[in-house]
PDB file of N, CA and C in Angstrom:
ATOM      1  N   UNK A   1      -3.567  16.894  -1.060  1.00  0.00           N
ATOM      2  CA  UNK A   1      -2.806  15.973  -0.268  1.00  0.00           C
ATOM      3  C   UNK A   1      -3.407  14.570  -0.368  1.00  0.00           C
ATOM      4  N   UNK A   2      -4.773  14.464  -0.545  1.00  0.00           N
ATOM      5  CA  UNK A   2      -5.190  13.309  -0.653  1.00  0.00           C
ATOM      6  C   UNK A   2      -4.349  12.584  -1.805  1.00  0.00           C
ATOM      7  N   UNK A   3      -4.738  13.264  -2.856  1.00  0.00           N
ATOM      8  CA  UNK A   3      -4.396  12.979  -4.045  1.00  0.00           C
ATOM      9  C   UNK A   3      -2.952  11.695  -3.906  1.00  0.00           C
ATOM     10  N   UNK A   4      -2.073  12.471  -2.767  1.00  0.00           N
ATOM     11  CA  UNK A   4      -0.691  12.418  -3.336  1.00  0.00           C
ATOM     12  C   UNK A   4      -0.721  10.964  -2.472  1.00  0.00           C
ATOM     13  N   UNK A   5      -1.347  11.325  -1.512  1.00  0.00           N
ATOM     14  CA  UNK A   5      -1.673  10.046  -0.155  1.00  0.00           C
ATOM     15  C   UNK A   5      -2.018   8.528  -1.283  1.00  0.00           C
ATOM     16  N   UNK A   6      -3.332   8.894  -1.900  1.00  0.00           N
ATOM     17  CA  UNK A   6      -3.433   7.440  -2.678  1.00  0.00           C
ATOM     18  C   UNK A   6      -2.700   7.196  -3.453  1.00  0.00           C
ATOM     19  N   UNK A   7      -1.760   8.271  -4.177  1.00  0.00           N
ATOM     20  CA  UNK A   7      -0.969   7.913  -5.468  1.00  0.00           C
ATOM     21  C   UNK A   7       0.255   6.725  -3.969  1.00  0.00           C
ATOM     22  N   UNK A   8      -0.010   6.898  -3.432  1.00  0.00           N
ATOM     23  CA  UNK A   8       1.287   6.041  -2.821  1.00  0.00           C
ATOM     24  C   UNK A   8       0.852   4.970  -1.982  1.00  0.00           C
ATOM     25  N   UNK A   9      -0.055   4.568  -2.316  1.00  0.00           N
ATOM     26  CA  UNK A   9      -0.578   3.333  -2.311  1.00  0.00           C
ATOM     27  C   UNK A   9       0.004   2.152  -3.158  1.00  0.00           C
ATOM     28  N   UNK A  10       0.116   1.257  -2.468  1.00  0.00           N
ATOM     29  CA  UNK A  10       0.998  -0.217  -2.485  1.00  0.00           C
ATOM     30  C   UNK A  10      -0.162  -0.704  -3.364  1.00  0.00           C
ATOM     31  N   UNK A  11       0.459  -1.659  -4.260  1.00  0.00           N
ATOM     32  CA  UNK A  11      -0.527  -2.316  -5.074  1.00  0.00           C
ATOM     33  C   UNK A  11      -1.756  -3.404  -4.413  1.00  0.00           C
ATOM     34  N   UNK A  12      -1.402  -4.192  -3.011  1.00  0.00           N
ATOM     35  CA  UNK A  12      -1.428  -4.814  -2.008  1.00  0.00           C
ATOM     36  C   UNK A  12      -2.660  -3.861  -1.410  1.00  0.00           C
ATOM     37  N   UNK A  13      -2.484  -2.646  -1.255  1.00  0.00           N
ATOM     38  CA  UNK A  13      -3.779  -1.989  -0.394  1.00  0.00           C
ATOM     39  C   UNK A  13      -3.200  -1.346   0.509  1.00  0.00           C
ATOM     40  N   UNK A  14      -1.875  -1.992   1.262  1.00  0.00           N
ATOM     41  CA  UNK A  14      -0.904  -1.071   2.254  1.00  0.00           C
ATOM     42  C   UNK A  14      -0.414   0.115   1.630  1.00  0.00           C
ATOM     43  N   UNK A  15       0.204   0.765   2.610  1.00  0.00           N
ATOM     44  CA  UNK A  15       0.977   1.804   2.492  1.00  0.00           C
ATOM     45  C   UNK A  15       2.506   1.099   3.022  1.00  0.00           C
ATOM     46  N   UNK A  16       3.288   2.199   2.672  1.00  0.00           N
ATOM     47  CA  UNK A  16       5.023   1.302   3.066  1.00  0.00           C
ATOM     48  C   UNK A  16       5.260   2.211   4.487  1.00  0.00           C
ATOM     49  N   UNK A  17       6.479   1.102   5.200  1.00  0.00           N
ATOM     50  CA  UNK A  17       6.682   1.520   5.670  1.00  0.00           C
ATOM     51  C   UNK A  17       7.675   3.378   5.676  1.00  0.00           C
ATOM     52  N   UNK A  18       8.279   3.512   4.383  1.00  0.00           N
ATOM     53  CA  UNK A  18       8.437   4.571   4.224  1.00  0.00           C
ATOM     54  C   UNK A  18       7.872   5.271   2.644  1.00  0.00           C
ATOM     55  N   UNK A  19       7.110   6.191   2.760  1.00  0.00           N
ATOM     56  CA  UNK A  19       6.595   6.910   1.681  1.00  0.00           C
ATOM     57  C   UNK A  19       6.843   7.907   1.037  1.00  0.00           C
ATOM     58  N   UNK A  20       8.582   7.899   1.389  1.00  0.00           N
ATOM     59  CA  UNK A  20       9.469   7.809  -0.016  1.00  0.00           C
ATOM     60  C   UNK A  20       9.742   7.059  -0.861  1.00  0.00           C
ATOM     61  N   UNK A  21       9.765   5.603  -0.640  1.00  0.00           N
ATOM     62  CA  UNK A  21       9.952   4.717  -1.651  1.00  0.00           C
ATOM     63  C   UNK A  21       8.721   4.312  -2.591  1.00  0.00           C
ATOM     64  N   UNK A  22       9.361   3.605  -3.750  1.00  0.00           N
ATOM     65  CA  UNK A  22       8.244   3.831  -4.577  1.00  0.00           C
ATOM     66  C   UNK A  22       7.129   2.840  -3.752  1.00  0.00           C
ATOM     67  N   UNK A  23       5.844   3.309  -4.300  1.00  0.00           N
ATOM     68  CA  UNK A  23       4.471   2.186  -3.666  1.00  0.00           C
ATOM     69  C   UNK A  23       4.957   0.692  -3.666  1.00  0.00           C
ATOM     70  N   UNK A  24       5.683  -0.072  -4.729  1.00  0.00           N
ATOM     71  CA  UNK A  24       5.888  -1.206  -4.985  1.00  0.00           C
ATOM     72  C   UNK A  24       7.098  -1.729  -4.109  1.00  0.00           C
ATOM     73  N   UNK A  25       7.897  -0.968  -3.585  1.00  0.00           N
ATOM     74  CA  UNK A  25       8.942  -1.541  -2.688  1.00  0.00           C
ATOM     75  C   UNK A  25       8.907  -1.245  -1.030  1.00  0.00           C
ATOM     76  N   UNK A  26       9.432  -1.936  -0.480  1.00  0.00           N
ATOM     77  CA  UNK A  26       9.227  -1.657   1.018  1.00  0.00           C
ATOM     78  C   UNK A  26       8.286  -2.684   1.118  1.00  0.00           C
ATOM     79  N   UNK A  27       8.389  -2.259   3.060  1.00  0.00           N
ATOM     80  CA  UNK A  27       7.529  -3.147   3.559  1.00  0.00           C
ATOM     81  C   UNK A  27       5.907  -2.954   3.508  1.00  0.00           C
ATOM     82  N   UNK A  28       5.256  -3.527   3.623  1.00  0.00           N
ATOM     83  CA  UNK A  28       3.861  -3.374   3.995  1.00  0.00           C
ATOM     84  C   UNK A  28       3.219  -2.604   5.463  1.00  0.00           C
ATOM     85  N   UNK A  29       2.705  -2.154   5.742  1.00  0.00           N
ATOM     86  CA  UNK A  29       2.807  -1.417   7.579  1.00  0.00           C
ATOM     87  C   UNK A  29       1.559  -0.880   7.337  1.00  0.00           C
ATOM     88  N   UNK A  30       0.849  -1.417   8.413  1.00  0.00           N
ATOM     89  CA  UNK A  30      -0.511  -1.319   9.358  1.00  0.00           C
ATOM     90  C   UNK A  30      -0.951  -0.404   9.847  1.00  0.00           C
ATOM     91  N   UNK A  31      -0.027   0.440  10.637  1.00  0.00           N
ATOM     92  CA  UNK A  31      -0.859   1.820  11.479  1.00  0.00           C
ATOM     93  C   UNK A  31      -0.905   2.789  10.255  1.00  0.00           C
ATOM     94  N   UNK A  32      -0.047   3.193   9.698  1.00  0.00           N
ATOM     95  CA  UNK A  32      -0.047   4.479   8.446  1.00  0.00           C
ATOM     96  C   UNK A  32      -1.149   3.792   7.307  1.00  0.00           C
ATOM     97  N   UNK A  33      -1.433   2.512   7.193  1.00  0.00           N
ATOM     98  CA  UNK A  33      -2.676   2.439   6.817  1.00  0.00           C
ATOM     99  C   UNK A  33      -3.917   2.550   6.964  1.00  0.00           C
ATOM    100  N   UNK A  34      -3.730   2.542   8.386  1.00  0.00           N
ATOM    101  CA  UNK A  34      -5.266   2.638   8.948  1.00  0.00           C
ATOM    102  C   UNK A  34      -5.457   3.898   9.210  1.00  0.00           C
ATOM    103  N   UNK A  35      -4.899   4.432   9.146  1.00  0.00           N
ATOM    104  CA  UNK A  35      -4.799   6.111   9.426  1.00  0.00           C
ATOM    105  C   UNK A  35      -5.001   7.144   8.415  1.00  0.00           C
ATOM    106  N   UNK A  36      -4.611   6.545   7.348  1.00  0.00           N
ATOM    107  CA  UNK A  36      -5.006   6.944   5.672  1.00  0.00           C
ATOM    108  C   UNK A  36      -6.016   6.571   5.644  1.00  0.00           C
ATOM    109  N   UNK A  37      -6.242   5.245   5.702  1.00  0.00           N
ATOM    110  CA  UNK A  37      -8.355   4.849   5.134  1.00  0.00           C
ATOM    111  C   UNK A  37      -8.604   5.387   6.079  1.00  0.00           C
ATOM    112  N   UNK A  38      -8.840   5.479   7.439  1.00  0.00           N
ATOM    113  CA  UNK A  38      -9.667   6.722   8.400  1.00  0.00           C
ATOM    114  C   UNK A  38      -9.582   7.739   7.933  1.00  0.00           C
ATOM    115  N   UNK A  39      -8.400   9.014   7.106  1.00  0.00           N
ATOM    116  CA  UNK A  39      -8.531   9.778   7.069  1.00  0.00           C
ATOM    117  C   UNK A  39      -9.707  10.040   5.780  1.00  0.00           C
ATOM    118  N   UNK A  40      -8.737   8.906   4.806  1.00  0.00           N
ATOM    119  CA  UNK A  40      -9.948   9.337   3.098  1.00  0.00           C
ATOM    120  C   UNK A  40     -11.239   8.949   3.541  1.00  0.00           C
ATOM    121  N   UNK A  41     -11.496   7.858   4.103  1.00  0.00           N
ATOM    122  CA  UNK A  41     -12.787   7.616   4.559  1.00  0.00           C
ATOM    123  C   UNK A  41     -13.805   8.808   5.606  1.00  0.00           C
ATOM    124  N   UNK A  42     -13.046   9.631   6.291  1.00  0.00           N
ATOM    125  CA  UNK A  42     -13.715  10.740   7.136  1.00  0.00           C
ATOM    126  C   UNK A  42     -14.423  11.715   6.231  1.00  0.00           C
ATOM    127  N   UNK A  43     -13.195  12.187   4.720  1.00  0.00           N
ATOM    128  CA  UNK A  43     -13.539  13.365   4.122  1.00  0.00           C
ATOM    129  C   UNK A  43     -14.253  12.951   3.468  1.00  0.00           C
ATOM    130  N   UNK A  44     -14.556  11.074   2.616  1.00  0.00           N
ATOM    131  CA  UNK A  44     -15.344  11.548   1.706  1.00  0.00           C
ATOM    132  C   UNK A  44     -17.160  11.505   2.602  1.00  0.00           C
ATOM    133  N   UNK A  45     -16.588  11.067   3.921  1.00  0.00           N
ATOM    134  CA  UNK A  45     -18.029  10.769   4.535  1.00  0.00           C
ATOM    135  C   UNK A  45     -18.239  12.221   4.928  1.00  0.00           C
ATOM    136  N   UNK A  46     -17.497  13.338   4.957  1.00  0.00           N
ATOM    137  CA  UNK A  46     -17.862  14.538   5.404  1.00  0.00           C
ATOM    138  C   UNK A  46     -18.111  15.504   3.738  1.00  0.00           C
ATOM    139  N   UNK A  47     -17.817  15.074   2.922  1.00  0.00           N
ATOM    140  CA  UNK A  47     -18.431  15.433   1.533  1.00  0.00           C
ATOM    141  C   UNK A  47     -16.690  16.347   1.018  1.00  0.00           C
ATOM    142  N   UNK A  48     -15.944  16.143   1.586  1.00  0.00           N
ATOM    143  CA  UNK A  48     -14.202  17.071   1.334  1.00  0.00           C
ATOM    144  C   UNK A  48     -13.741  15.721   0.317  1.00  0.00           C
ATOM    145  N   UNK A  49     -13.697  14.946   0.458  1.00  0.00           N
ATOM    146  CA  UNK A  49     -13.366  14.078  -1.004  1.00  0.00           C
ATOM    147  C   UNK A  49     -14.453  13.040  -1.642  1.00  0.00           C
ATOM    148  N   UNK A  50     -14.174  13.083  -2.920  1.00  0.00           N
ATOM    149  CA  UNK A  50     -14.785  12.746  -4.324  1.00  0.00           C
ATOM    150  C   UNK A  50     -14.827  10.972  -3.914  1.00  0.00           C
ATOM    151  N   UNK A  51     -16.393  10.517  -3.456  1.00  0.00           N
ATOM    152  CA  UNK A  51     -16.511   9.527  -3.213  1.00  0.00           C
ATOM    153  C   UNK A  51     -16.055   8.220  -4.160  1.00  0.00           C
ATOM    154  N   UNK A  52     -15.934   8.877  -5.910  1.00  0.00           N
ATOM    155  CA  UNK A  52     -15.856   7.662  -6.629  1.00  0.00           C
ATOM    156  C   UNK A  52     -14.491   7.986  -6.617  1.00  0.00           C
ATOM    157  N   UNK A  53     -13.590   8.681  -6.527  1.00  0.00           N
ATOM    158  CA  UNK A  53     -12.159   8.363  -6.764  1.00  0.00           C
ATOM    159  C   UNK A  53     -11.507   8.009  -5.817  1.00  0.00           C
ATOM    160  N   UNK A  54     -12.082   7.837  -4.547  1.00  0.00           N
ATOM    161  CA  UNK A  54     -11.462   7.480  -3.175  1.00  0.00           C
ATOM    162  C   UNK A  54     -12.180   6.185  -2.756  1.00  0.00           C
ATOM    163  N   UNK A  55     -13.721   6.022  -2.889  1.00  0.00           N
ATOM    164  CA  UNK A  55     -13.659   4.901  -2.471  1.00  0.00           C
ATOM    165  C   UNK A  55     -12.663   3.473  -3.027  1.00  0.00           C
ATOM    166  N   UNK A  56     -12.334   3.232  -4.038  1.00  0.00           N
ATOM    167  CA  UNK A  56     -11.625   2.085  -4.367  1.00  0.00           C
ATOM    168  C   UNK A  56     -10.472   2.202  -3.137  1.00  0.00           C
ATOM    169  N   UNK A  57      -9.827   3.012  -3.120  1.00  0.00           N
ATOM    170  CA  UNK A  57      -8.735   3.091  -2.418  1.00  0.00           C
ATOM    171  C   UNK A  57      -9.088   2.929  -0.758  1.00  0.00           C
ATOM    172  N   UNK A  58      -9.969   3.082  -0.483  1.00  0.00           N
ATOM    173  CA  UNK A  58     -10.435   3.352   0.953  1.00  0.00           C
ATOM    174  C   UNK A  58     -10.232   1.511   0.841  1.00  0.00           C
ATOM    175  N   UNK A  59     -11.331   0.932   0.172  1.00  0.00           N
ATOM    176  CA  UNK A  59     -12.025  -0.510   0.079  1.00  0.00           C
ATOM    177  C   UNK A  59     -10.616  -1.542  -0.067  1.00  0.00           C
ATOM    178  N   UNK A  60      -9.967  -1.122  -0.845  1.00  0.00           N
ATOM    179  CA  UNK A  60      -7.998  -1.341  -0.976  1.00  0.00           C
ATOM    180  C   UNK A  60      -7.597  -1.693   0.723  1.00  0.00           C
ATOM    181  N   UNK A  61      -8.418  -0.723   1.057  1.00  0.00           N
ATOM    182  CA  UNK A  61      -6.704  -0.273   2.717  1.00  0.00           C
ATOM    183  C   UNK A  61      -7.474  -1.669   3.237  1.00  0.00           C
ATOM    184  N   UNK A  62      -8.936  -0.902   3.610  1.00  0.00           N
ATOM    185  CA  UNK A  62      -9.240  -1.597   4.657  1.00  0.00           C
ATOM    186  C   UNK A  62      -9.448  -3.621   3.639  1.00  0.00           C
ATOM    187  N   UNK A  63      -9.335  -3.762   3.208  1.00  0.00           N
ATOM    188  CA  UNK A  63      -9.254  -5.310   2.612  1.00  0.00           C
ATOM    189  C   UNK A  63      -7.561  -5.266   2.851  1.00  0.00           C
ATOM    190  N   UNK A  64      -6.833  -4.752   3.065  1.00  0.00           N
ATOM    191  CA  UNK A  64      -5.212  -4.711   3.610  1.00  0.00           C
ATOM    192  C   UNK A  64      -4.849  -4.942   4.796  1.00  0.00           C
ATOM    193  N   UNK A  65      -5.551  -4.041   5.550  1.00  0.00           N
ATOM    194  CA  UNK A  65      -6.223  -4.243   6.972  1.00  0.00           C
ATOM    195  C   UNK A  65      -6.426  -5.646   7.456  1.00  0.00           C
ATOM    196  N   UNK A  66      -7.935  -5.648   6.767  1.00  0.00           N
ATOM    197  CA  UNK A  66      -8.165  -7.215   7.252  1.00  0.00           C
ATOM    198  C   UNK A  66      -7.109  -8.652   7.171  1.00  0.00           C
ATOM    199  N   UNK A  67      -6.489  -8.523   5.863  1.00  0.00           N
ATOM    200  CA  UNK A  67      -5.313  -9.686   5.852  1.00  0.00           C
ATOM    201  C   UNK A  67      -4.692  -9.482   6.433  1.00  0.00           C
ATOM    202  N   UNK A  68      -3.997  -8.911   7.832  1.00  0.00           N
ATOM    203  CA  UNK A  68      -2.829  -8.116   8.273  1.00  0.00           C
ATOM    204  C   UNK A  68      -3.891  -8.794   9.814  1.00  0.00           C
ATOM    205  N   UNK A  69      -4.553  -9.169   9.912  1.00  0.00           N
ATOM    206  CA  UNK A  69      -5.641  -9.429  11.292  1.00  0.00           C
ATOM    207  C   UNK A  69      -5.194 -10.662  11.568  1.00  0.00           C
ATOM    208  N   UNK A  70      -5.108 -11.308  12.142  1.00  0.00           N
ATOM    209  CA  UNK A  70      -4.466 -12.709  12.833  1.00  0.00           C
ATOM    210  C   UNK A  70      -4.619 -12.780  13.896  1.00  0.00           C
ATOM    211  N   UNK A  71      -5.613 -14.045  14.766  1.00  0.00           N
ATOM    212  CA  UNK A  71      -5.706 -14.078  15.628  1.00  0.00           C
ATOM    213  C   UNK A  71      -6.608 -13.115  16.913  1.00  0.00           C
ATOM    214  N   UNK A  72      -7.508 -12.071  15.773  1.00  0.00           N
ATOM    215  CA  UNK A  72      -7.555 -10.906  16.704  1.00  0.00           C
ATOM    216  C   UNK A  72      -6.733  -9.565  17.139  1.00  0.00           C
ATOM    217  N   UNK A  73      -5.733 -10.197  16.060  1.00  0.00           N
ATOM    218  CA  UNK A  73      -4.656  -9.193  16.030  1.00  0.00           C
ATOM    219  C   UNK A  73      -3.864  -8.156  15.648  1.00  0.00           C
ATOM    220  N   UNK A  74      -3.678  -7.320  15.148  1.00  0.00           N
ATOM    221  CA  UNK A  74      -3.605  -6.400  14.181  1.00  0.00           C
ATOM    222  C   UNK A  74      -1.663  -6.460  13.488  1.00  0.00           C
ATOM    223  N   UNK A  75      -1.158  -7.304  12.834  1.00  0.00           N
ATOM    224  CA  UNK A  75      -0.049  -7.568  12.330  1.00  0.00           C
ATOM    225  C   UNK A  75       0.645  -6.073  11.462  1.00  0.00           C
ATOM    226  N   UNK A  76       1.675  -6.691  10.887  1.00  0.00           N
ATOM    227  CA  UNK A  76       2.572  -5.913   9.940  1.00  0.00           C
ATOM    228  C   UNK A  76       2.433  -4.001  10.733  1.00  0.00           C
ATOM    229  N   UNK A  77       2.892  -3.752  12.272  1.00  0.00           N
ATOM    230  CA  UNK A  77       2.541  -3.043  12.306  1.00  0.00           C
ATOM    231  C   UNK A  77       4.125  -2.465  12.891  1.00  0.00           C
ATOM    232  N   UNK A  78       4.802  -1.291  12.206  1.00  0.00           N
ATOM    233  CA  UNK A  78       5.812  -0.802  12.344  1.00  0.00           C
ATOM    234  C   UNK A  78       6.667  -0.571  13.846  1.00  0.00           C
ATOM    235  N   UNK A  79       7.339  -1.345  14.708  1.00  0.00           N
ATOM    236  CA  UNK A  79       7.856  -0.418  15.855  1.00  0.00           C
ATOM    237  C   UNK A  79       8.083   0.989  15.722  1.00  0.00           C
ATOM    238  N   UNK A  80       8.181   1.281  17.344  1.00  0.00           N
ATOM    239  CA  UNK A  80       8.419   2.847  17.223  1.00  0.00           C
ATOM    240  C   UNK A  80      10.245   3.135  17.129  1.00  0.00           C
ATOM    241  N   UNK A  81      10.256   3.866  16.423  1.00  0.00           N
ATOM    242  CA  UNK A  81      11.408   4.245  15.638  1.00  0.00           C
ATOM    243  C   UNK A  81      11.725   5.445  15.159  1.00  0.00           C
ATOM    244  N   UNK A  82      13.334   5.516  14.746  1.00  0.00           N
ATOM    245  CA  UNK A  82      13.340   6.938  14.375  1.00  0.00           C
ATOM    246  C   UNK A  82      13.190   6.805  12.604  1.00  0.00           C
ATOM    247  N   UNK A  83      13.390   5.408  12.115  1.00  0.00           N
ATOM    248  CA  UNK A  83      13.579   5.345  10.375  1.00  0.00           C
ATOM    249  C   UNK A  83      12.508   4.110  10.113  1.00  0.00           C
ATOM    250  N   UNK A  84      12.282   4.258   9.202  1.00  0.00           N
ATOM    251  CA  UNK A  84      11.536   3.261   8.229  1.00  0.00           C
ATOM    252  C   UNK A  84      12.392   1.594   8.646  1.00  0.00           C
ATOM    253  N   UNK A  85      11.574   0.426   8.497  1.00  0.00           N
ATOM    254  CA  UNK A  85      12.343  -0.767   8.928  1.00  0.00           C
ATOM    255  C   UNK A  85      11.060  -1.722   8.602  1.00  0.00           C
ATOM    256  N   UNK A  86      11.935  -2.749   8.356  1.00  0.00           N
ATOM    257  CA  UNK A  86      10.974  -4.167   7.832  1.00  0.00           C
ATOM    258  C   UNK A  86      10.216  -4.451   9.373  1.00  0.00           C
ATOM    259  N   UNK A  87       8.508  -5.242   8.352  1.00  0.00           N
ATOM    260  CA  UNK A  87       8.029  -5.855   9.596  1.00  0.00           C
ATOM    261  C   UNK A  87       7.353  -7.165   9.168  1.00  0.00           C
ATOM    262  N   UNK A  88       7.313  -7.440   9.758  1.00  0.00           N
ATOM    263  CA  UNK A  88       6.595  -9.258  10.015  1.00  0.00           C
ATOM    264  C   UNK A  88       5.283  -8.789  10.634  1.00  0.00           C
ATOM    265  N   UNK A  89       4.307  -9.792  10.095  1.00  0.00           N
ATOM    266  CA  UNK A  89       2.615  -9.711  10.090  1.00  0.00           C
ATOM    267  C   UNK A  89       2.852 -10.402  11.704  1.00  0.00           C
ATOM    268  N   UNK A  90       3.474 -10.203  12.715  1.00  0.00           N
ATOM    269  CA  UNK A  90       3.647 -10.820  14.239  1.00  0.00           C
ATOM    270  C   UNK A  90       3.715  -9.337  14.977  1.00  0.00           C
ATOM    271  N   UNK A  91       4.583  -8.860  13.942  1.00  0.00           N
ATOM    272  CA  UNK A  91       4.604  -7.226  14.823  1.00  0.00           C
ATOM    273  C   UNK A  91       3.571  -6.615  14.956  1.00  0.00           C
ATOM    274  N   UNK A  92       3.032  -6.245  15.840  1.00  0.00           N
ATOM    275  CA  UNK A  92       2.068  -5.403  16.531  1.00  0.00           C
ATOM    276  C   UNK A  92       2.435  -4.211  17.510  1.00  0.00           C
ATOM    277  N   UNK A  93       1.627  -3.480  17.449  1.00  0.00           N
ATOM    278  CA  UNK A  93       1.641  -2.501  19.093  1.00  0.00           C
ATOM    279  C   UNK A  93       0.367  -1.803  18.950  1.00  0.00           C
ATOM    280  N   UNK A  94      -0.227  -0.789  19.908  1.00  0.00           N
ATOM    281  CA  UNK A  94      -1.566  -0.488  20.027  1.00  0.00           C
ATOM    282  C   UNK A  94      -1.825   0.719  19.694  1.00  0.00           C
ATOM    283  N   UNK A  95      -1.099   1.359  19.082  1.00  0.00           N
ATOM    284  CA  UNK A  95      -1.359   2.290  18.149  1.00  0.00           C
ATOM    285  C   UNK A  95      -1.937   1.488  16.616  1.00  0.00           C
ATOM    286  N   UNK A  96      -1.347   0.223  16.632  1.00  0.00           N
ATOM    287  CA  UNK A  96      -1.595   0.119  14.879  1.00  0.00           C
ATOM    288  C   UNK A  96      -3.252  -0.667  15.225  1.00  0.00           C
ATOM    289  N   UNK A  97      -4.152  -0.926  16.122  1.00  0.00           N
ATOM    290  CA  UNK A  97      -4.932  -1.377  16.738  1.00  0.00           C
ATOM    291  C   UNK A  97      -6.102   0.430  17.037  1.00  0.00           C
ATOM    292  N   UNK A  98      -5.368   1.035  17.102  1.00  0.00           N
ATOM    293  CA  UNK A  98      -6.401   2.142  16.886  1.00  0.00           C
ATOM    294  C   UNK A  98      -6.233   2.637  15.932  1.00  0.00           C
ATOM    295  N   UNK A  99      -5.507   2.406  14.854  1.00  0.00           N
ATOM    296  CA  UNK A  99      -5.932   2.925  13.730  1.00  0.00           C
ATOM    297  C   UNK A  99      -6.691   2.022  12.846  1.00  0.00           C
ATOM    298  N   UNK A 100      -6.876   0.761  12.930  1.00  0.00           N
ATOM    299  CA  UNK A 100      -7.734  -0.092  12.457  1.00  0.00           C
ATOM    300  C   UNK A 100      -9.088   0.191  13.225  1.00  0.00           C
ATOM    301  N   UNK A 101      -9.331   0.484  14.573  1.00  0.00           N
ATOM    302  CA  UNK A 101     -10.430   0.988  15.041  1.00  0.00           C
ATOM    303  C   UNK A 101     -11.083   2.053  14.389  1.00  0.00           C
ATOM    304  N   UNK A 102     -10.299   2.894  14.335  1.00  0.00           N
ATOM    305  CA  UNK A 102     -10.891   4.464  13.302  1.00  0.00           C
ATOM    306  C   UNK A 102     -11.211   4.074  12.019  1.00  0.00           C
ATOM    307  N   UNK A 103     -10.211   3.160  11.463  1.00  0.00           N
ATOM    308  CA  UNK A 103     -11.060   3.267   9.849  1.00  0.00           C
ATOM    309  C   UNK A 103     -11.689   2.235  10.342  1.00  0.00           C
ATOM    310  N   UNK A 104     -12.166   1.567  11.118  1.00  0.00           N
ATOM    311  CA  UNK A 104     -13.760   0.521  11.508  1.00  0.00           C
ATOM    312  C   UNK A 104     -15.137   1.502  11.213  1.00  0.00           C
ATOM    313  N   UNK A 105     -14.421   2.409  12.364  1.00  0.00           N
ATOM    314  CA  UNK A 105     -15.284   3.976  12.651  1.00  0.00           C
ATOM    315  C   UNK A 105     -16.279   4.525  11.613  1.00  0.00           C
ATOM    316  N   UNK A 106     -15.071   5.216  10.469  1.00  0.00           N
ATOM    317  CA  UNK A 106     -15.557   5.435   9.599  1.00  0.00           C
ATOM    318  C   UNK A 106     -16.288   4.670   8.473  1.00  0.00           C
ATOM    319  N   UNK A 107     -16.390   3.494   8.216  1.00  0.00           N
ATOM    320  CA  UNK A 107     -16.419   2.322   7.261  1.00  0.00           C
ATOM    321  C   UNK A 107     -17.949   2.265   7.952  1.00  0.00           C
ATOM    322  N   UNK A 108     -18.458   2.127   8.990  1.00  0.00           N
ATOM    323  CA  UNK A 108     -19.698   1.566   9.355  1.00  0.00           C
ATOM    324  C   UNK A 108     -21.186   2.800   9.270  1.00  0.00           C
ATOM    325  N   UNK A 109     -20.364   4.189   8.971  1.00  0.00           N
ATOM    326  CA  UNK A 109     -21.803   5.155   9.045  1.00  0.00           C
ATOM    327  C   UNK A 109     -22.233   4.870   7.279  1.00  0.00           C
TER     328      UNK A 109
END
């Protein structure tokens, strides 16, 4: 699953807002990113994934992450919804704020 997780990685470092579309189209979106680098970042810090083929991708999100920060703020971050939908680096909510916390989490041991 990892595998399939980075193959759908945005060239950008995001993930889209929907991950059916290809990596290159769609929007950019914040919480399903931070939630992916927390996750690849947990396994390879727990020894379950292959540190050299994941870190680039981890180092990807969270440098995605950080441009997406404004103000203290955690941008490009999807409303709650039932479908996939464009967002502006203004959109926020506090879920996409704990998932930038978690991959903080993991990034600092």
């Amino acid at each position: 699953m990892a595998d399939r997780v980075a193959s759908l990685q945005r060239p950008d470092g995001f993930w889209s807002t929907s991950l059916l579309a290809p990596p290159d189209v769609g929007s950019p979106e914040s919480s399903c990113t931070g939630f992916f680098t927390y996750g690849l970042a947990a396994g390879v810090r727990m020894g379950l994934l292959d540190a050299k083929r994941f870190s680039p991708v981890i180092e990807r999100g969270w440098r995605a992450l950080a441009s997406a920060t404004v103000d203290g703020r955690l941008g490009r971050v999807q409303q709650i919804g039932d479908s996939p939908d464009a967002v502006q680096i203004t959109d926020a909510q506090l879920y996409g704020s704990g998932a930038l916390l978690l991959a903080a989490s993991e990034l600092v041991h």
